[in-house]
N, C-alpha and C. Protein backbone atom coordinates (compact mmCIF):
# COMPACT_ATOMS: atom_id res chain seq x y z
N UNK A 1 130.61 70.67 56.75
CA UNK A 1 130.60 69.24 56.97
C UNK A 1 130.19 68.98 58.42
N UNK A 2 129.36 68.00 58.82
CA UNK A 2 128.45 67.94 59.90
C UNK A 2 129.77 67.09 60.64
N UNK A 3 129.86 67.22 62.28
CA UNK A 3 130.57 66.92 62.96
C UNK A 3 129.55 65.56 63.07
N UNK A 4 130.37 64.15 63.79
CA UNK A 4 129.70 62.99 64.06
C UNK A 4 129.41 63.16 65.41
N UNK A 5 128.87 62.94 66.15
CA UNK A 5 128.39 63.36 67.84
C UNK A 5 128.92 62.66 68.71
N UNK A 6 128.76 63.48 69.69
CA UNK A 6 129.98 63.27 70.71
C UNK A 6 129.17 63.19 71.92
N UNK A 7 129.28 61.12 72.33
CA UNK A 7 128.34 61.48 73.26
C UNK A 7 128.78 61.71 74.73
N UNK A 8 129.84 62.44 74.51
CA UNK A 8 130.23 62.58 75.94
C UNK A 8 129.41 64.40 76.65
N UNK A 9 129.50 64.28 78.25
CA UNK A 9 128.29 65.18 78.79
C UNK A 9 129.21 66.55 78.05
N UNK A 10 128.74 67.90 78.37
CA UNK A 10 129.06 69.31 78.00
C UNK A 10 130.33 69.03 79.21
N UNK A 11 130.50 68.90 80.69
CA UNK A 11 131.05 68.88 81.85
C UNK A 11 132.36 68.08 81.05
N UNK A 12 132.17 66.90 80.68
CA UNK A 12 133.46 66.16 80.02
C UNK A 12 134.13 66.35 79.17
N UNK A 13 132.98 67.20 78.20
CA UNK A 13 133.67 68.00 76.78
C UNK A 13 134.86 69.03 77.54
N UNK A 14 133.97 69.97 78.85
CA UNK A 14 134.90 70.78 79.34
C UNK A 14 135.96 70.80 79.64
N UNK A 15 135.93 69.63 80.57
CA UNK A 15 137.48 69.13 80.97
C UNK A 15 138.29 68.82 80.41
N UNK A 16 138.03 67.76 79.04
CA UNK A 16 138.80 67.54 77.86
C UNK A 16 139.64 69.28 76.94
N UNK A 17 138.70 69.60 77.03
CA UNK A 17 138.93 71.36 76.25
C UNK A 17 139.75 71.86 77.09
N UNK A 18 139.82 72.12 78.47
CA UNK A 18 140.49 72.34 79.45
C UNK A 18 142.40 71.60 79.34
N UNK A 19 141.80 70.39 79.24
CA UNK A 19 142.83 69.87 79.01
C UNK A 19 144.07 69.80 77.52
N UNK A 20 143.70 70.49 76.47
CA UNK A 20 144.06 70.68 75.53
C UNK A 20 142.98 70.33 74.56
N UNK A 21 142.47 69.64 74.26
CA UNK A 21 141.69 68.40 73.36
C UNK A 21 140.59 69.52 72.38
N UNK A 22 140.82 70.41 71.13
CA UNK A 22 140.88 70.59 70.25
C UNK A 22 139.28 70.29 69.78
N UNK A 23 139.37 68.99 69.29
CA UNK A 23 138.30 67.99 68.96
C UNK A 23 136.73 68.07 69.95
N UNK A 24 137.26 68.07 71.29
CA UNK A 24 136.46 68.65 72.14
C UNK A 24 135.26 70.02 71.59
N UNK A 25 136.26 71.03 71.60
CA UNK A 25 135.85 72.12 71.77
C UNK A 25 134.85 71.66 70.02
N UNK A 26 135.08 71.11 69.03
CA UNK A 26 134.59 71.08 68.40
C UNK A 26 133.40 70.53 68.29
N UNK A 27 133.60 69.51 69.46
CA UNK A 27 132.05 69.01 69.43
C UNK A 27 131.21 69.94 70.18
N UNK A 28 131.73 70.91 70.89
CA UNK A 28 130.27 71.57 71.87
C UNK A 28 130.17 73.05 71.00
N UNK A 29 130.98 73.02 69.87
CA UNK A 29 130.29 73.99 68.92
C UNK A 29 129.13 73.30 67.79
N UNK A 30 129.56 71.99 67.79
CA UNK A 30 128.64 71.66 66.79
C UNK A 30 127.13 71.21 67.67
N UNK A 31 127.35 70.95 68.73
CA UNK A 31 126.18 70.13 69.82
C UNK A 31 125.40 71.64 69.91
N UNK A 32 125.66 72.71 69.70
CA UNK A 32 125.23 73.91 70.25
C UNK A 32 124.90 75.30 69.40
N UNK A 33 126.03 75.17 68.25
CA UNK A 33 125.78 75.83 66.69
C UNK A 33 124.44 76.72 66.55
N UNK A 34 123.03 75.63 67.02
CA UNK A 34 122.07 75.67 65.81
C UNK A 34 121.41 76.57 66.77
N UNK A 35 121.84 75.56 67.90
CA UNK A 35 120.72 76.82 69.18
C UNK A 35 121.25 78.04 69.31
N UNK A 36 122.39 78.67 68.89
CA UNK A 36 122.76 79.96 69.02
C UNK A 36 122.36 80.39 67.93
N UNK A 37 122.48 79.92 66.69
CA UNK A 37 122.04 80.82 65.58
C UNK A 37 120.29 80.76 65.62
N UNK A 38 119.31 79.89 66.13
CA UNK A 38 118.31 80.68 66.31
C UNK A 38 117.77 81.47 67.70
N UNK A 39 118.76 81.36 68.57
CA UNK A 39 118.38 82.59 69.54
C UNK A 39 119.02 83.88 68.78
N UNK A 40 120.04 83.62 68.71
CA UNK A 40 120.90 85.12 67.81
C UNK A 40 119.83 85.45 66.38
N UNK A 41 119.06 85.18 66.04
CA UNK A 41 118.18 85.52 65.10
C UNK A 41 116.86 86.12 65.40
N UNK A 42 116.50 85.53 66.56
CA UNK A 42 114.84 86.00 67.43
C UNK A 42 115.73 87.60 68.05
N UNK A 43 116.71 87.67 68.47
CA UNK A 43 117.04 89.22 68.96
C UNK A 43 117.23 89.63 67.62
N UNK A 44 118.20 89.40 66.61
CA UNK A 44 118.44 90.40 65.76
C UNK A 44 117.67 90.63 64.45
N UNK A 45 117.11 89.23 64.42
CA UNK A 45 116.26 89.81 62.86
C UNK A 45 116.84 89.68 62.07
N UNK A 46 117.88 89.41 61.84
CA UNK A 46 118.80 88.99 60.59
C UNK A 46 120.31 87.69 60.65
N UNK A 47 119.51 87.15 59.44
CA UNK A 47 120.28 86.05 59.58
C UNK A 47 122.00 86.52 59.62
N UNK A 48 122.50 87.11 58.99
CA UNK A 48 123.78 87.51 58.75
C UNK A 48 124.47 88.12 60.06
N UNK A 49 123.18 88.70 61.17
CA UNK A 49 123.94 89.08 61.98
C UNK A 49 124.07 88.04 63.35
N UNK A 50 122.99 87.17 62.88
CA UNK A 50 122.82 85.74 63.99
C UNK A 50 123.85 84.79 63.66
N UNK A 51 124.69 84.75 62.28
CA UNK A 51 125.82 84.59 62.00
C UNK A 51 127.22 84.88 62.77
N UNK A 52 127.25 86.25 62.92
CA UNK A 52 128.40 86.98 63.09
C UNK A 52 128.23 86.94 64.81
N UNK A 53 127.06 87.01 65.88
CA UNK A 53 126.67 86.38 66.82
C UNK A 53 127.83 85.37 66.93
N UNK A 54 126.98 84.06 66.52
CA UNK A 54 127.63 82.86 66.36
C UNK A 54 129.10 82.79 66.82
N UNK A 55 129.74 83.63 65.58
CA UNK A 55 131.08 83.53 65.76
C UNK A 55 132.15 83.86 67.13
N UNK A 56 131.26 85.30 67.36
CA UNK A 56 131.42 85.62 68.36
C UNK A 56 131.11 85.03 69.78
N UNK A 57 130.22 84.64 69.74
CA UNK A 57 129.78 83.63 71.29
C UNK A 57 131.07 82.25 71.39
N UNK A 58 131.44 81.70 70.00
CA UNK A 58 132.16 80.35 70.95
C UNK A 58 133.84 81.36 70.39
N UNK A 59 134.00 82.38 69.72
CA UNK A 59 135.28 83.07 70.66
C UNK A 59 135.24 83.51 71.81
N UNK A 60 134.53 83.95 72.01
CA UNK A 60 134.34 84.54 73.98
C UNK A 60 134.29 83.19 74.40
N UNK A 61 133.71 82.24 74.26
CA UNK A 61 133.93 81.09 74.97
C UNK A 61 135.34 80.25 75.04
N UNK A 62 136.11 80.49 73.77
CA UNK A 62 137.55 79.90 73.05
C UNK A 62 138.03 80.41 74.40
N UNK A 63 138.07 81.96 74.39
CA UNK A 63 138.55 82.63 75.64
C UNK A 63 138.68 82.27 77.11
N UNK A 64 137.87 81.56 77.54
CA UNK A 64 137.50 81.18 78.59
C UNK A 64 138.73 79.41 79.10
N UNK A 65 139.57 79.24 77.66
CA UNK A 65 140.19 78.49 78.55
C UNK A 65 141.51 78.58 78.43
N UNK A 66 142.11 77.88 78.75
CA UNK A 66 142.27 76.70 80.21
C UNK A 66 141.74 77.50 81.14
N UNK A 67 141.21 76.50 82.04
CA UNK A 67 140.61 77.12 83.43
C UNK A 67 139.05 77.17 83.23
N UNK A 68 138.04 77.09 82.68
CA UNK A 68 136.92 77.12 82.45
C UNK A 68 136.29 76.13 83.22
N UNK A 69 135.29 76.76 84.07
CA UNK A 69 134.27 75.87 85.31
C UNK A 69 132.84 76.16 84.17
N UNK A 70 132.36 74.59 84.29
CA UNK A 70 130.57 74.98 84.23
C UNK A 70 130.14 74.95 85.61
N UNK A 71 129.34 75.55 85.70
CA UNK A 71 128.29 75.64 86.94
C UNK A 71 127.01 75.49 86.53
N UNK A 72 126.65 75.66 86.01
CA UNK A 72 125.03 75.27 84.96
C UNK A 72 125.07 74.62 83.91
N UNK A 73 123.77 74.59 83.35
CA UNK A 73 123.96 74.14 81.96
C UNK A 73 124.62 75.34 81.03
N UNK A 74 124.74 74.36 79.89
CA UNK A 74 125.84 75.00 79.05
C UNK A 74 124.61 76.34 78.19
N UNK A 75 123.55 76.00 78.42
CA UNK A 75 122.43 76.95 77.20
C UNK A 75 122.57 78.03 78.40
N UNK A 76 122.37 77.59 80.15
CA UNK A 76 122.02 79.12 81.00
C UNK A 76 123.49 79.82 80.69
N UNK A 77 124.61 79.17 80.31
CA UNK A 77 125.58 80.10 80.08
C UNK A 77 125.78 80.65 78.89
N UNK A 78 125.23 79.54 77.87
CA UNK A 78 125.25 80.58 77.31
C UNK A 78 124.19 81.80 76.52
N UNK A 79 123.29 81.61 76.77
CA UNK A 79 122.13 82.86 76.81
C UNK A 79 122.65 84.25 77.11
N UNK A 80 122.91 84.24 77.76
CA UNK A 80 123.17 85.66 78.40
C UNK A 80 124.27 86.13 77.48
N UNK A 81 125.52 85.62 77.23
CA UNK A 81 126.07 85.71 76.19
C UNK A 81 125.88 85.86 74.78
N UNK A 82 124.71 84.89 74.24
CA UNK A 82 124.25 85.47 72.88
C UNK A 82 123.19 86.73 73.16
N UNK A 83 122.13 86.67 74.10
CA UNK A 83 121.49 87.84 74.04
C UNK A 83 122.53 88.89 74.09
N UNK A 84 123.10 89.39 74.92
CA UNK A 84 124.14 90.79 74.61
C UNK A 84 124.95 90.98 74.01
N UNK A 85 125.29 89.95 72.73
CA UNK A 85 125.93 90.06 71.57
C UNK A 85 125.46 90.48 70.23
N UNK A 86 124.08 89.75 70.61
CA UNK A 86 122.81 89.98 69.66
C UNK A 86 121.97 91.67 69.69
N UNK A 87 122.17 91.91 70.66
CA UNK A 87 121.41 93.22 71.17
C UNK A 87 122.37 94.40 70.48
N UNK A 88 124.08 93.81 70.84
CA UNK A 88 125.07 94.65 70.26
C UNK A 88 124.86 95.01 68.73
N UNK A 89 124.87 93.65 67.91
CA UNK A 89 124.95 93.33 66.75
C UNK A 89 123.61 94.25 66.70
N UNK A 90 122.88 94.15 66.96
CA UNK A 90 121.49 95.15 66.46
C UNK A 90 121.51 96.75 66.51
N UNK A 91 122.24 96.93 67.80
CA UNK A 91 122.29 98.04 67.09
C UNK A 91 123.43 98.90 66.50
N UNK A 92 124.51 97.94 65.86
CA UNK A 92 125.25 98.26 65.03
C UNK A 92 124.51 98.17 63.62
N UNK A 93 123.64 97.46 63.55
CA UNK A 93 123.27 97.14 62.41
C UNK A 93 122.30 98.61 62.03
N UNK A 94 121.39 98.94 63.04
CA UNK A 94 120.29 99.97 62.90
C UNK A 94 121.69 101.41 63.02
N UNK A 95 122.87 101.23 63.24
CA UNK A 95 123.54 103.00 62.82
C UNK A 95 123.70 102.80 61.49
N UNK A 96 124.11 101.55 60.83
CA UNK A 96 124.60 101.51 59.19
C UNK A 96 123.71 101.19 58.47
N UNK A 97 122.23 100.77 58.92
CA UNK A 97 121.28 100.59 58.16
C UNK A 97 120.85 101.33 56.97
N UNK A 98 120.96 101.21 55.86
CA UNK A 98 120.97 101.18 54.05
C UNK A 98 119.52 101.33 54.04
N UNK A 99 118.81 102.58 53.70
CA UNK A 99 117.47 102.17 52.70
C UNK A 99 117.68 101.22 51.57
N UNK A 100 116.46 100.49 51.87
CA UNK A 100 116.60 99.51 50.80
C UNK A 100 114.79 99.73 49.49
N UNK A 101 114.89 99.09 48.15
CA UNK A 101 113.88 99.37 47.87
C UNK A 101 112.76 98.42 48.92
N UNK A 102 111.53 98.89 48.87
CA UNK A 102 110.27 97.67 49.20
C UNK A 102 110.24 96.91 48.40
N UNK A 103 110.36 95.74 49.05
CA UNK A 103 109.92 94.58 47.82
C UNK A 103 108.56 93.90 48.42
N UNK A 104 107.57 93.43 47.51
CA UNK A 104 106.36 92.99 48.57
C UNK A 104 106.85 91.55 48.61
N UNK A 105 106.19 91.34 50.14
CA UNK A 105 106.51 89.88 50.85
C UNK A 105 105.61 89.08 49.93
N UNK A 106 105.85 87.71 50.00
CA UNK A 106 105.07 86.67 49.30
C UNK A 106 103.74 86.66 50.31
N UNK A 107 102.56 86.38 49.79
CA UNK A 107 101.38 85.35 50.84
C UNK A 107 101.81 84.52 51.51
N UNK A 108 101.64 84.83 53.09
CA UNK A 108 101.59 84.04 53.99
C UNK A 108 100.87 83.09 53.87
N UNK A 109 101.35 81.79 54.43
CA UNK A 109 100.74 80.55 54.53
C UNK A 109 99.85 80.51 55.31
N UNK A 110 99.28 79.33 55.47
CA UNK A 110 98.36 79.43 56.94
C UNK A 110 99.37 79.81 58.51
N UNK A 111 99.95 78.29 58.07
CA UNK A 111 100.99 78.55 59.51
C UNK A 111 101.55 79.92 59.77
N UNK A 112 101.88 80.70 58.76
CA UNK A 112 102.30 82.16 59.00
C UNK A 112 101.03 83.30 59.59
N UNK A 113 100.39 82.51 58.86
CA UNK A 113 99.49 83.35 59.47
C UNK A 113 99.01 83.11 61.21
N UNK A 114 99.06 81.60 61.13
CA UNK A 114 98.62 81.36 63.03
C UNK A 114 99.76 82.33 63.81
N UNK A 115 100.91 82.22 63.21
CA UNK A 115 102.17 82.86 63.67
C UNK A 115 102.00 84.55 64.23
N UNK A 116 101.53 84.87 62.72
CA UNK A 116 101.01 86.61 62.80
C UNK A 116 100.19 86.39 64.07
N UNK A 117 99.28 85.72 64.06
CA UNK A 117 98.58 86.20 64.80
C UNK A 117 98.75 86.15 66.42
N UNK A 118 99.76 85.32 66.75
CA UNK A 118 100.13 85.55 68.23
C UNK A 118 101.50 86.11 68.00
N UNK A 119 102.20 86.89 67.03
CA UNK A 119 102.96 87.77 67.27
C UNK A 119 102.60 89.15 67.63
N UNK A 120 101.53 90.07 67.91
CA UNK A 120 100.88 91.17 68.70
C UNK A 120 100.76 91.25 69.82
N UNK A 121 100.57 89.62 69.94
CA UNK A 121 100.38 89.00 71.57
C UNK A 121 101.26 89.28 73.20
N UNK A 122 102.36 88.47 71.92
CA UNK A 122 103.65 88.44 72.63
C UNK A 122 104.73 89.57 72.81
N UNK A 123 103.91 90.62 71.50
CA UNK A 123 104.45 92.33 71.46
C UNK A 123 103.97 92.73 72.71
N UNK A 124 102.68 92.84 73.17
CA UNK A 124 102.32 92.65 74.20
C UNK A 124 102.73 92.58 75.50
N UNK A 125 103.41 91.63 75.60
CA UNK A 125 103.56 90.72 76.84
C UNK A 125 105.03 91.97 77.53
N UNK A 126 105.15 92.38 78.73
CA UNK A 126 106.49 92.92 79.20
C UNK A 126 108.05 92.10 79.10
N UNK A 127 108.82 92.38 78.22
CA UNK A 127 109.94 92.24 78.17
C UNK A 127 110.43 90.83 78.79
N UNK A 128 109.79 91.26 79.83
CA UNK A 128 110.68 89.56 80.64
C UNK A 128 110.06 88.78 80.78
N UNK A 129 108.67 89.27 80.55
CA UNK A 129 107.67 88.08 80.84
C UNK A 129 107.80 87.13 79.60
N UNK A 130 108.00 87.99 78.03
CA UNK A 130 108.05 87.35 76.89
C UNK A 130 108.87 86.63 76.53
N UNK A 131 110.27 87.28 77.40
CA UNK A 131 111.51 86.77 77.01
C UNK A 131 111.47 85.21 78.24
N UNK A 132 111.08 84.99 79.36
CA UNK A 132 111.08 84.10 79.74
C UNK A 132 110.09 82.97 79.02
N UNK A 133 108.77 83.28 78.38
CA UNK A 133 108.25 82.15 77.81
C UNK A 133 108.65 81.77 76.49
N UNK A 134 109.33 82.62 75.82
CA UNK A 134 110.28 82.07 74.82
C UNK A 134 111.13 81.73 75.10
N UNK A 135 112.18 81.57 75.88
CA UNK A 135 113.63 80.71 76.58
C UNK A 135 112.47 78.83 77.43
N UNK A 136 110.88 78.96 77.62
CA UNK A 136 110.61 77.91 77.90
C UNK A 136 110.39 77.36 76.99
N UNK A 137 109.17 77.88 75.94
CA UNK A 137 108.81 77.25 74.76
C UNK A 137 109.22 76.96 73.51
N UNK A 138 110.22 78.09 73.30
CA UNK A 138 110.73 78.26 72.23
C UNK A 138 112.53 77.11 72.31
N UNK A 139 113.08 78.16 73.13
CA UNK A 139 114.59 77.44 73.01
C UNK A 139 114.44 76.06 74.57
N UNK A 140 112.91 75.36 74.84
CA UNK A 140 113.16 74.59 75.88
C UNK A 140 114.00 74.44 77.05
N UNK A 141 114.20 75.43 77.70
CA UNK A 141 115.15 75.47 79.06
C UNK A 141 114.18 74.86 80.21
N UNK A 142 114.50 74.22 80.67
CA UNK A 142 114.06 74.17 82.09
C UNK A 142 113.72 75.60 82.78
N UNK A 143 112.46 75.00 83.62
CA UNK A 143 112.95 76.42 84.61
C UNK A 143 114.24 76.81 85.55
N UNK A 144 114.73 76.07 86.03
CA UNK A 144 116.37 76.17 86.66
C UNK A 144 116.81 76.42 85.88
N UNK A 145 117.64 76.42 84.23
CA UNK A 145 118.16 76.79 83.43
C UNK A 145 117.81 78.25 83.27
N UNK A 146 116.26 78.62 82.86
CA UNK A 146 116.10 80.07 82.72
C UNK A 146 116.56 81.38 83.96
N UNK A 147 116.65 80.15 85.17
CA UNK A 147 116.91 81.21 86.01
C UNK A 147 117.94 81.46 86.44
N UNK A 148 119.03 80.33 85.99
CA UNK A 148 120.53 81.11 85.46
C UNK A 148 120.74 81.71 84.78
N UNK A 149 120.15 81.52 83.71
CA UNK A 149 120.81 82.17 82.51
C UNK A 149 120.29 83.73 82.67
N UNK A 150 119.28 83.86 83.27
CA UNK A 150 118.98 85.40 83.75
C UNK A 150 119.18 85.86 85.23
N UNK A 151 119.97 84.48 85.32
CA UNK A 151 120.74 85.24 87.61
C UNK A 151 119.67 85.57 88.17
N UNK A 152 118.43 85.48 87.83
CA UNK A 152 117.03 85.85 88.90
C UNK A 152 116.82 84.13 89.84
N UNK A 153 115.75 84.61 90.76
CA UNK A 153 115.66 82.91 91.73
C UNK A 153 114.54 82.72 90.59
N UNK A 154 114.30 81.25 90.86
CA UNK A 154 113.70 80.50 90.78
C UNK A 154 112.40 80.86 90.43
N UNK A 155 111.66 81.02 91.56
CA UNK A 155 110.31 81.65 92.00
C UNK A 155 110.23 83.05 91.05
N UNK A 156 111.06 83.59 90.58
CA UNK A 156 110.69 85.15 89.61
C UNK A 156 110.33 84.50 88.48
N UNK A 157 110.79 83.21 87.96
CA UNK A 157 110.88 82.76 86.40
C UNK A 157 109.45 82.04 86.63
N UNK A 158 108.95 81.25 87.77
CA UNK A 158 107.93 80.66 87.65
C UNK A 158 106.54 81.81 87.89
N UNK A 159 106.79 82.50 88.39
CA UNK A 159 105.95 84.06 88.13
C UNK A 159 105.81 84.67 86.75
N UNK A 160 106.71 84.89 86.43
CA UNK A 160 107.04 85.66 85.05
C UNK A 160 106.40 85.08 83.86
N UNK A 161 106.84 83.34 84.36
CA UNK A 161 105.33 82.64 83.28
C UNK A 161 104.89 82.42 83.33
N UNK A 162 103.98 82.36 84.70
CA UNK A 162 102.35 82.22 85.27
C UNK A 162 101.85 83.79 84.52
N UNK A 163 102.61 84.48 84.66
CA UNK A 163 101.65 85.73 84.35
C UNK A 163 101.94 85.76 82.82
N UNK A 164 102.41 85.29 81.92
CA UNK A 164 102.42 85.52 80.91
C UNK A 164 101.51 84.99 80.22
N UNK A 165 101.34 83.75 80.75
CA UNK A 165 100.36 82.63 80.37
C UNK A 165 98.94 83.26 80.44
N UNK A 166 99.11 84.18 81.92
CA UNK A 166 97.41 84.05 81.62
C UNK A 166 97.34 85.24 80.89
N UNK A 167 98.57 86.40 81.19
CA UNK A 167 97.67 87.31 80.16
C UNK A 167 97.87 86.81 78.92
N UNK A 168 97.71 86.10 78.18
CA UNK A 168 97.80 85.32 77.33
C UNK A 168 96.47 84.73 76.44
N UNK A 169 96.12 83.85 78.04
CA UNK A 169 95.28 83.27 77.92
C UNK A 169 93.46 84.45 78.10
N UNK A 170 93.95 85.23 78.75
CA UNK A 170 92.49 86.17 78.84
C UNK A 170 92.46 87.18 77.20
N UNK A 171 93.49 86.97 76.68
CA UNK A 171 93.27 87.75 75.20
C UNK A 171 92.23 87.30 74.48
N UNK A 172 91.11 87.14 73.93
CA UNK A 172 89.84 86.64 73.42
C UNK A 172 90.88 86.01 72.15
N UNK A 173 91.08 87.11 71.44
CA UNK A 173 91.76 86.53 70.24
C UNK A 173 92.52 84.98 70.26
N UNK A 174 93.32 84.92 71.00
CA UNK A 174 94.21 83.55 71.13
C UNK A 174 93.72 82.52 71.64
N UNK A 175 92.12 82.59 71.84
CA UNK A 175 91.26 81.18 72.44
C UNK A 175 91.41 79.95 72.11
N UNK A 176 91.87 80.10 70.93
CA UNK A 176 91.92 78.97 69.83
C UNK A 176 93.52 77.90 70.44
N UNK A 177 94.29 79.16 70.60
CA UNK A 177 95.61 78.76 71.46
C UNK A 177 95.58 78.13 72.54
N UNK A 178 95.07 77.94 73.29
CA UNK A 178 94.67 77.67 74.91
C UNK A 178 93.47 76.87 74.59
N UNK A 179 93.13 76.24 73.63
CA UNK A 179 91.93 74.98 74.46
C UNK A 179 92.67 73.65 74.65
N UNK A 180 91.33 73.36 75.61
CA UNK A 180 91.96 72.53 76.51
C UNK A 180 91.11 71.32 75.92
């Protein structure tokens, strides 16, 4: 059942949560829910374990009170938190991993297919460079946000996606991506 929204800031939710208020904490799981279960899904690859993620990120957060300070936004805090929950969850998942039969995938759509085709790209791209232009494009952080949520300055995150961009943009293949 969908929570009704709460338009008070993440900072006020805090203090309220801080303060006992229950209801609180419920709204900055529901204000926040969706964005953890699709970052917890881009690391793990499986919905069930972007699930169990989930659960885990707003208990570690449950944890955190009374007494809980924001200092950032609520996504730079919590990133770092679902990525190394997600990373965990993965490779718990790859020790108990089950052969399963092959089943063949359905035909990709078009859109799946534009998809395929800048997923090599971004295989591509070094670790942080990829992971920073997906925390811009994908889950929309600010750049100040990305560069909490990964404790680097400022200036590394606006590097990290200048260079991603262009090697990006010099791939012949992805031309189609980049006109201007």
């Amino acid at each position: 059942m969908a929570q009704p929204p709460d338009d008070r800031s993440d900072q006020a939710l805090i203090t309220a949560i801080n303060g006992g208020d229950d209801r609180a904490f419920e709204a900055l799981y529901y204000r926040y829910r969706n964005w953890v279960v699709r970052l917890a899904q881009r690391f793990t690859h499986n919905a069930d374990d972007a699930l169990d993620v989930l659960q885990e990120t707003f208990a570690y957060l449950s944890r955190k009170f009374p007494g809980f300070k924001l200092s950032c936004a609520m996504t730079s805090f919590l990133y770092p938190v679902v990525r190394n929950l997600s990373i965990a969850a993965r490779r718990k998942s790859a020790r108990f991993k089950v052969l399963e039969p092959v089943v063949e995938p359905p035909a990709p759509s078009k859109v799946d297919s534009d998809r395929a085709d800048l997923s090599p790209a971004l295989g591509g791209l070094p670790e942080t460079h990829r992971e920073v232009l997906l925390m811009r494009f994908v889950d929309d952080l600010s750049l100040q946000e990305i560069a909490d949520a990964l404790d680097v300055p400022l200036g590394t995150v606006k590097s990290r996606l200048h260079n991603a961009i262009a090697t990006l943009r010099a791939d012949p293949k992805l031309a189609e991506w980049f006109r201007e």
